[in-house]
Protein backbone atom coordinates (compact mmCIF):
# COMPACT_ATOMS: atom_id res chain seq x y z
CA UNK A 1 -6.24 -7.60 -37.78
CA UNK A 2 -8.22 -10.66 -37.06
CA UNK A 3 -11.25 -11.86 -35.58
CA UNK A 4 -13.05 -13.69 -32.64
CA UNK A 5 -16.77 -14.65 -32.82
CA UNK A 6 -17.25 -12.69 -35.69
CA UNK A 7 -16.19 -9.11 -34.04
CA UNK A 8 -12.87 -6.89 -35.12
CA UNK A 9 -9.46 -7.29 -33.39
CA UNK A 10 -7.06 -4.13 -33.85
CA UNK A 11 -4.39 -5.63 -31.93
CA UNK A 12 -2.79 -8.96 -31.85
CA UNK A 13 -4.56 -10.75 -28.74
CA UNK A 14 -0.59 -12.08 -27.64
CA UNK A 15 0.34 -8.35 -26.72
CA UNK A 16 0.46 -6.82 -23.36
CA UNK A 17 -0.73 -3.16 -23.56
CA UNK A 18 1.80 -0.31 -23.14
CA UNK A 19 -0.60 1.12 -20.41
CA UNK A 20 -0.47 -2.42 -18.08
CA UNK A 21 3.26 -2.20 -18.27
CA UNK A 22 3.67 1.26 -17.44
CA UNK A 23 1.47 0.90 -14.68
CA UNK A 24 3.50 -2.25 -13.56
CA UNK A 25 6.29 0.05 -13.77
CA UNK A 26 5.12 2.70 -11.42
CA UNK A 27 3.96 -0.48 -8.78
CA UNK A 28 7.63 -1.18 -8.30
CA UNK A 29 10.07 0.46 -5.83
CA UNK A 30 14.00 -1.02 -6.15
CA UNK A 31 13.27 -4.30 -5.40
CA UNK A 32 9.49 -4.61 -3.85
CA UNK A 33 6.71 -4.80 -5.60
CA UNK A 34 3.19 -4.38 -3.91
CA UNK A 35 0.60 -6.77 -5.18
CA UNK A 36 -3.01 -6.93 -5.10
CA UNK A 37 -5.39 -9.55 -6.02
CA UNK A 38 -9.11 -8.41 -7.06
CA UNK A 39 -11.90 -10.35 -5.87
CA UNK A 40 -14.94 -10.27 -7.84
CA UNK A 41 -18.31 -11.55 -5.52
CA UNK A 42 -20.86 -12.80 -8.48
CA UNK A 43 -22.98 -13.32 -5.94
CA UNK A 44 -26.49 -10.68 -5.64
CA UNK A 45 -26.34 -11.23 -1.57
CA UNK A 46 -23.74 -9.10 0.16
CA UNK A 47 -22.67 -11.19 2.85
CA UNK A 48 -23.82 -14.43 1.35
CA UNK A 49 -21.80 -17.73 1.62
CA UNK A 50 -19.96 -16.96 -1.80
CA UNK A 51 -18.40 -13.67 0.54
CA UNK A 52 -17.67 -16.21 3.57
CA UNK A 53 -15.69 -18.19 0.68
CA UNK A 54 -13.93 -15.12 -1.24
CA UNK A 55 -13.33 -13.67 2.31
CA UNK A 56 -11.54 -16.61 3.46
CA UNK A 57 -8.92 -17.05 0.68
CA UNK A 58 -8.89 -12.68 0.99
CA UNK A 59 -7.45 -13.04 4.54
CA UNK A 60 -4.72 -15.51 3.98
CA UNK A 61 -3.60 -13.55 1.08
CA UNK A 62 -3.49 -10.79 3.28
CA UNK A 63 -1.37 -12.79 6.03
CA UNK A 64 1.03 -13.22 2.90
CA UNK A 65 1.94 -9.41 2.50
CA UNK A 66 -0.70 -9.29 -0.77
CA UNK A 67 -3.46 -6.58 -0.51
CA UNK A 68 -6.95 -7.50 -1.79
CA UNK A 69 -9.92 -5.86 -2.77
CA UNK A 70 -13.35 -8.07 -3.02
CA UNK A 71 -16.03 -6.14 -5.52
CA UNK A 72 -19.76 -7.08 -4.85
CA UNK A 73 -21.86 -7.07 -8.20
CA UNK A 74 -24.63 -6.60 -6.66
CA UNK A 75 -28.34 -7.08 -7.26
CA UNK A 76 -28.32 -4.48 -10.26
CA UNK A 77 -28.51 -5.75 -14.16
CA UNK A 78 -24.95 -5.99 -15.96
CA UNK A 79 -25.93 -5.86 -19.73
CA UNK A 80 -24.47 -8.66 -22.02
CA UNK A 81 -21.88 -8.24 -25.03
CA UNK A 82 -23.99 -7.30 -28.07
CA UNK A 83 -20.57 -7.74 -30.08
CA UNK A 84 -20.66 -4.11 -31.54
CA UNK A 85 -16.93 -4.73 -31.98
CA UNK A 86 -16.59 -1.10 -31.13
CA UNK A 87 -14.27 -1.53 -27.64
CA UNK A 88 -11.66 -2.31 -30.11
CA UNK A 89 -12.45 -0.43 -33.40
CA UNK A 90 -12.06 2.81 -31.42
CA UNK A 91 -9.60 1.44 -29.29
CA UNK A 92 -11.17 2.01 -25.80
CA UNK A 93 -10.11 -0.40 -24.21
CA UNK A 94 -13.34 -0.44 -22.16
CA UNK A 95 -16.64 -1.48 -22.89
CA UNK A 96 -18.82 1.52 -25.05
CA UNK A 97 -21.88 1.05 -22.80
CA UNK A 98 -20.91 2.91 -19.28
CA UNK A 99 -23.81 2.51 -17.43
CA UNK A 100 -23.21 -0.87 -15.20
CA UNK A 101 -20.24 -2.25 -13.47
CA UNK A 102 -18.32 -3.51 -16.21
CA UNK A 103 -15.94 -0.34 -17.06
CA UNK A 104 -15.20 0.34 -13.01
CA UNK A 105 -14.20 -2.97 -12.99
CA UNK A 106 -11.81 -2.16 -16.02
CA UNK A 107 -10.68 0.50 -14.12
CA UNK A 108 -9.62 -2.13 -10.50
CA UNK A 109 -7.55 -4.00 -13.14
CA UNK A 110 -5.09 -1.92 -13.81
CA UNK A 111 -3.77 -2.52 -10.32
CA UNK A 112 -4.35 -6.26 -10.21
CA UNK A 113 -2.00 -8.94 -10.27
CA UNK A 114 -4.27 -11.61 -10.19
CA UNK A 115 -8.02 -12.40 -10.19
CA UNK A 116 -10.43 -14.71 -8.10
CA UNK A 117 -14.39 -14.94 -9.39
CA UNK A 118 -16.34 -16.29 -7.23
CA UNK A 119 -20.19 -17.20 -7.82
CA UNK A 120 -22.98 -19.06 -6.64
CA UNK A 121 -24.50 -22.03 -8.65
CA UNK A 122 -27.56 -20.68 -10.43
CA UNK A 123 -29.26 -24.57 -12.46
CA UNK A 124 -25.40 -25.65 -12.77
CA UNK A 125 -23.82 -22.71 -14.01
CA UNK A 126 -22.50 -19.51 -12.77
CA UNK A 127 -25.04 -16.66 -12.20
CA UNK A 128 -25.87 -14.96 -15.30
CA UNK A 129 -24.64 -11.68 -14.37
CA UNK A 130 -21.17 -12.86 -13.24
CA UNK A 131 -20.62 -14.23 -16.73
CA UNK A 132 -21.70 -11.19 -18.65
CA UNK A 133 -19.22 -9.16 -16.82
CA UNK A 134 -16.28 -11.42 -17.34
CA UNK A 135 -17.43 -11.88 -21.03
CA UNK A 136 -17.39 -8.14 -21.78
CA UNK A 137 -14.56 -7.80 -19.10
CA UNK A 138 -12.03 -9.96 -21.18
CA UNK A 139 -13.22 -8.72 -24.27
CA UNK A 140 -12.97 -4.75 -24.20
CA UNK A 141 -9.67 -5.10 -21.90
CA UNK A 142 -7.96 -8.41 -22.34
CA UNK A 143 -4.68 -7.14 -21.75
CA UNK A 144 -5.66 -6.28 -18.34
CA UNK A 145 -5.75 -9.38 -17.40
CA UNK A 146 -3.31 -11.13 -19.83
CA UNK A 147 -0.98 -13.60 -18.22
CA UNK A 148 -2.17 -12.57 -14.59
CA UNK A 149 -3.18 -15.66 -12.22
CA UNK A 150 -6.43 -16.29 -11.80
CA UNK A 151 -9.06 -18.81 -10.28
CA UNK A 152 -12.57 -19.34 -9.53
CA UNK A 153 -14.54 -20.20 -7.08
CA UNK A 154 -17.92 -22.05 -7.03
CA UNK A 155 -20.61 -22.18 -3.67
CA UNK A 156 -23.22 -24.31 -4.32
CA UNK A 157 -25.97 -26.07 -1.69
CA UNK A 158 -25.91 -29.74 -3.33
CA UNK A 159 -25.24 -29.83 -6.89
CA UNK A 160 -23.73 -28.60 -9.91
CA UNK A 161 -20.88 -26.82 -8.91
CA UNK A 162 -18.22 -28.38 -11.22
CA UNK A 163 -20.05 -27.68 -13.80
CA UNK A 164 -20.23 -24.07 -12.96
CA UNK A 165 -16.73 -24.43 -11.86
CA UNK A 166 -15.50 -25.06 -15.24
CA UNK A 167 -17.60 -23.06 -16.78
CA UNK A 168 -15.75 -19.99 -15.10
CA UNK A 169 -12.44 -21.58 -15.92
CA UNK A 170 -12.56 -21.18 -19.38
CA UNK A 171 -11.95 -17.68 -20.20
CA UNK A 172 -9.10 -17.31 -17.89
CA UNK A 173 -7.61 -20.55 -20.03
CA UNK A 174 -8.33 -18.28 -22.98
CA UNK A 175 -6.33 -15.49 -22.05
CA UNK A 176 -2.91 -16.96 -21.24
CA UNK A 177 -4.04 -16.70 -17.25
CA UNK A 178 -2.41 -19.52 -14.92
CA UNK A 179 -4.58 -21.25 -13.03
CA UNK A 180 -4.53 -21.54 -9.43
CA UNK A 181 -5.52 -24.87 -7.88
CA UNK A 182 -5.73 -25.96 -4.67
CA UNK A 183 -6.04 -29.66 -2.67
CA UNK A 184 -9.71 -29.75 -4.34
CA UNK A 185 -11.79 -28.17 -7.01
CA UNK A 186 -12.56 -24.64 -5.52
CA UNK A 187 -15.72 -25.50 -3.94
CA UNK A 188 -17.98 -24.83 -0.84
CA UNK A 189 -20.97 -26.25 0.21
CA UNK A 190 -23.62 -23.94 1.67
CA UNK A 191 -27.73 -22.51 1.62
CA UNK A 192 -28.55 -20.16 3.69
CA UNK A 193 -25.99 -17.09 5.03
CA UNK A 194 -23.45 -17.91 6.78
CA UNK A 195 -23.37 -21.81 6.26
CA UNK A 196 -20.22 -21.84 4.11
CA UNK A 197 -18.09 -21.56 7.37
CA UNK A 198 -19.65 -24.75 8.38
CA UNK A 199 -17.81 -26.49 5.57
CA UNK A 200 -14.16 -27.09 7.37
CA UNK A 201 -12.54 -28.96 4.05
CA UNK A 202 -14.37 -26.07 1.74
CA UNK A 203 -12.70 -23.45 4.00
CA UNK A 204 -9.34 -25.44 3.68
CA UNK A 205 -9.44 -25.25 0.31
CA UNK A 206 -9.99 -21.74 0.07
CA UNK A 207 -7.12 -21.49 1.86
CA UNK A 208 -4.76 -23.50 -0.12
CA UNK A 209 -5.73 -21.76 -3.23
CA UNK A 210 -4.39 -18.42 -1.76
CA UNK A 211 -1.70 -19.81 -0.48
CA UNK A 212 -0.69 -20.84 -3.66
CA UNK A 213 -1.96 -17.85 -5.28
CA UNK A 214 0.50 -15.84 -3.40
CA UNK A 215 3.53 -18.25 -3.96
CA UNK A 216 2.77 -18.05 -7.25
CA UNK A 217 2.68 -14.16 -7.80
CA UNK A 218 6.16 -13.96 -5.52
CA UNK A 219 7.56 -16.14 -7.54
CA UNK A 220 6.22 -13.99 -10.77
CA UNK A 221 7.64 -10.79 -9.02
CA UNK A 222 10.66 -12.08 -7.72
CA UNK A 223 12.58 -9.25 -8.96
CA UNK A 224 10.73 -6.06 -9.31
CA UNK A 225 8.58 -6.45 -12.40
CA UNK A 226 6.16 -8.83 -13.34
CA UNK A 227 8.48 -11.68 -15.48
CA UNK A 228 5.89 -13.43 -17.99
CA UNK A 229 6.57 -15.59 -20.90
CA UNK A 230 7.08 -13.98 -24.36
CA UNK A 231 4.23 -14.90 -26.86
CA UNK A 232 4.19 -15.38 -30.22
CA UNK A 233 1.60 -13.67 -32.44
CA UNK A 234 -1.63 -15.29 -32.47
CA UNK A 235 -2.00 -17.55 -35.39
CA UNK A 236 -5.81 -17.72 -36.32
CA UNK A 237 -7.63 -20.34 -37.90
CA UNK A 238 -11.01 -20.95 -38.30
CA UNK A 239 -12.82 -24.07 -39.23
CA UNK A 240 -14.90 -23.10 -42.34
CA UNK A 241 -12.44 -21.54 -44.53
């Protein structure tokens, strides 16, 4: 057992769970395997500019053969990790509180093969809410999204954005998730609705990030099953001993 930030592991953070790799099981047929990216929108406005962006990379993914899904979070509080530990003393693998977003989103994961968060720029960083979730997301169900590509995306109207930008990278780095890049940091410019489409290069980039989103999860499930590396067991060590 071990820990991180003070709270209880029960499991070694380097496994994949039995349940992800049955369910990758039943995903494949012979030699096809159907793959879906999840989309999360950390953005309170439906059809804001940070949906223009997410909808953008969702299409060409889509031209690709790849089904997506893009969740809206909504305008609706997402309560933060209070590090009760108990997701992984009881082994729920899920969140204990059940009344926001965060355990439905548990749920989308299971049929993921990669993940794209996109948010607007809130004083620099992502919005609040958006960072709760993935907190408590990668927390209570890690091996959800364990060695699955990722990236983020970041809509801003001036400033800030690669701060918020990294900011959103970090947790996937954490969890053994390949980043996707594109030609630039995945960025759009854009206020008011509808403005992000405006921004041709912003667009483009959106689009190269899917692209090589999807050459990057055909070339992951290039024969059936998902081939990731092997890990070895997590070796902790903290700094005040």
């Amino acid at each position: 057992m071990a820990t991180v930030g003070g709270l209880l592991l029960t499991t070694p953070l380097a496994n994949i769970s039995a349940e992800t790799k049955e369910k990758s099981n039943k995903k494949s047929t012979n030699d096809s395997y159907h793959m879906k990216v999840l989309l999360i929108n950390g953005s309170p406005r439906k059809n804001g500019n940070t949906f223009t962006a997410l909808s953008e990379a969702s299409k060409t993914l889509e031209k690709h053969g790849i089904e997506t899904e893009i969740v809206q979070i909504g305008a609706k509080p997402i309560r933060g990790c209070i590090a009760c530990g108990q997701c992984h003393s009881k082994g729920l693998g899920r969140c204990v509180f059940d009344d926001d977003l965060c355990n439905r989103i548990v749920e989308k994961l299971d049929d993921a093969d990669a993940l794209i968060v996109g948010s607007p720029v809130y004083y620099g960083q992502p919005n609040g809410t958006v960072l709760s979730l993935i907190q408590r997301l990668f927390y209570c169900a890690g091996d959800k999204v364990r060695n699955k590509p990722a990236a983020a995306v970041c809509v801003c109207r001036r400033g800030g954005a690669t701060a918020a930008f990294q900011t959103l990278n970090m947790p996937f780095q954490m969890m053994n998730m390949p980043v996707v890049t594109s030609q630039y940091w995945n960025i759009v410019y854009g206020q008011t609705e509808g403005q992000a489409a405006l921004d041709t290069e912003g667009m483009q980039t959106m689009r190269t990030m899917a692209d090589n989103m999807a050459w990057l999860l055909k070339k992951i499930h290039a024969n059936g099953q998902p081939d990731y590396p092997e890990r070895e067991a997590t070796q902790w060590m903290n700094f005040v001993r």
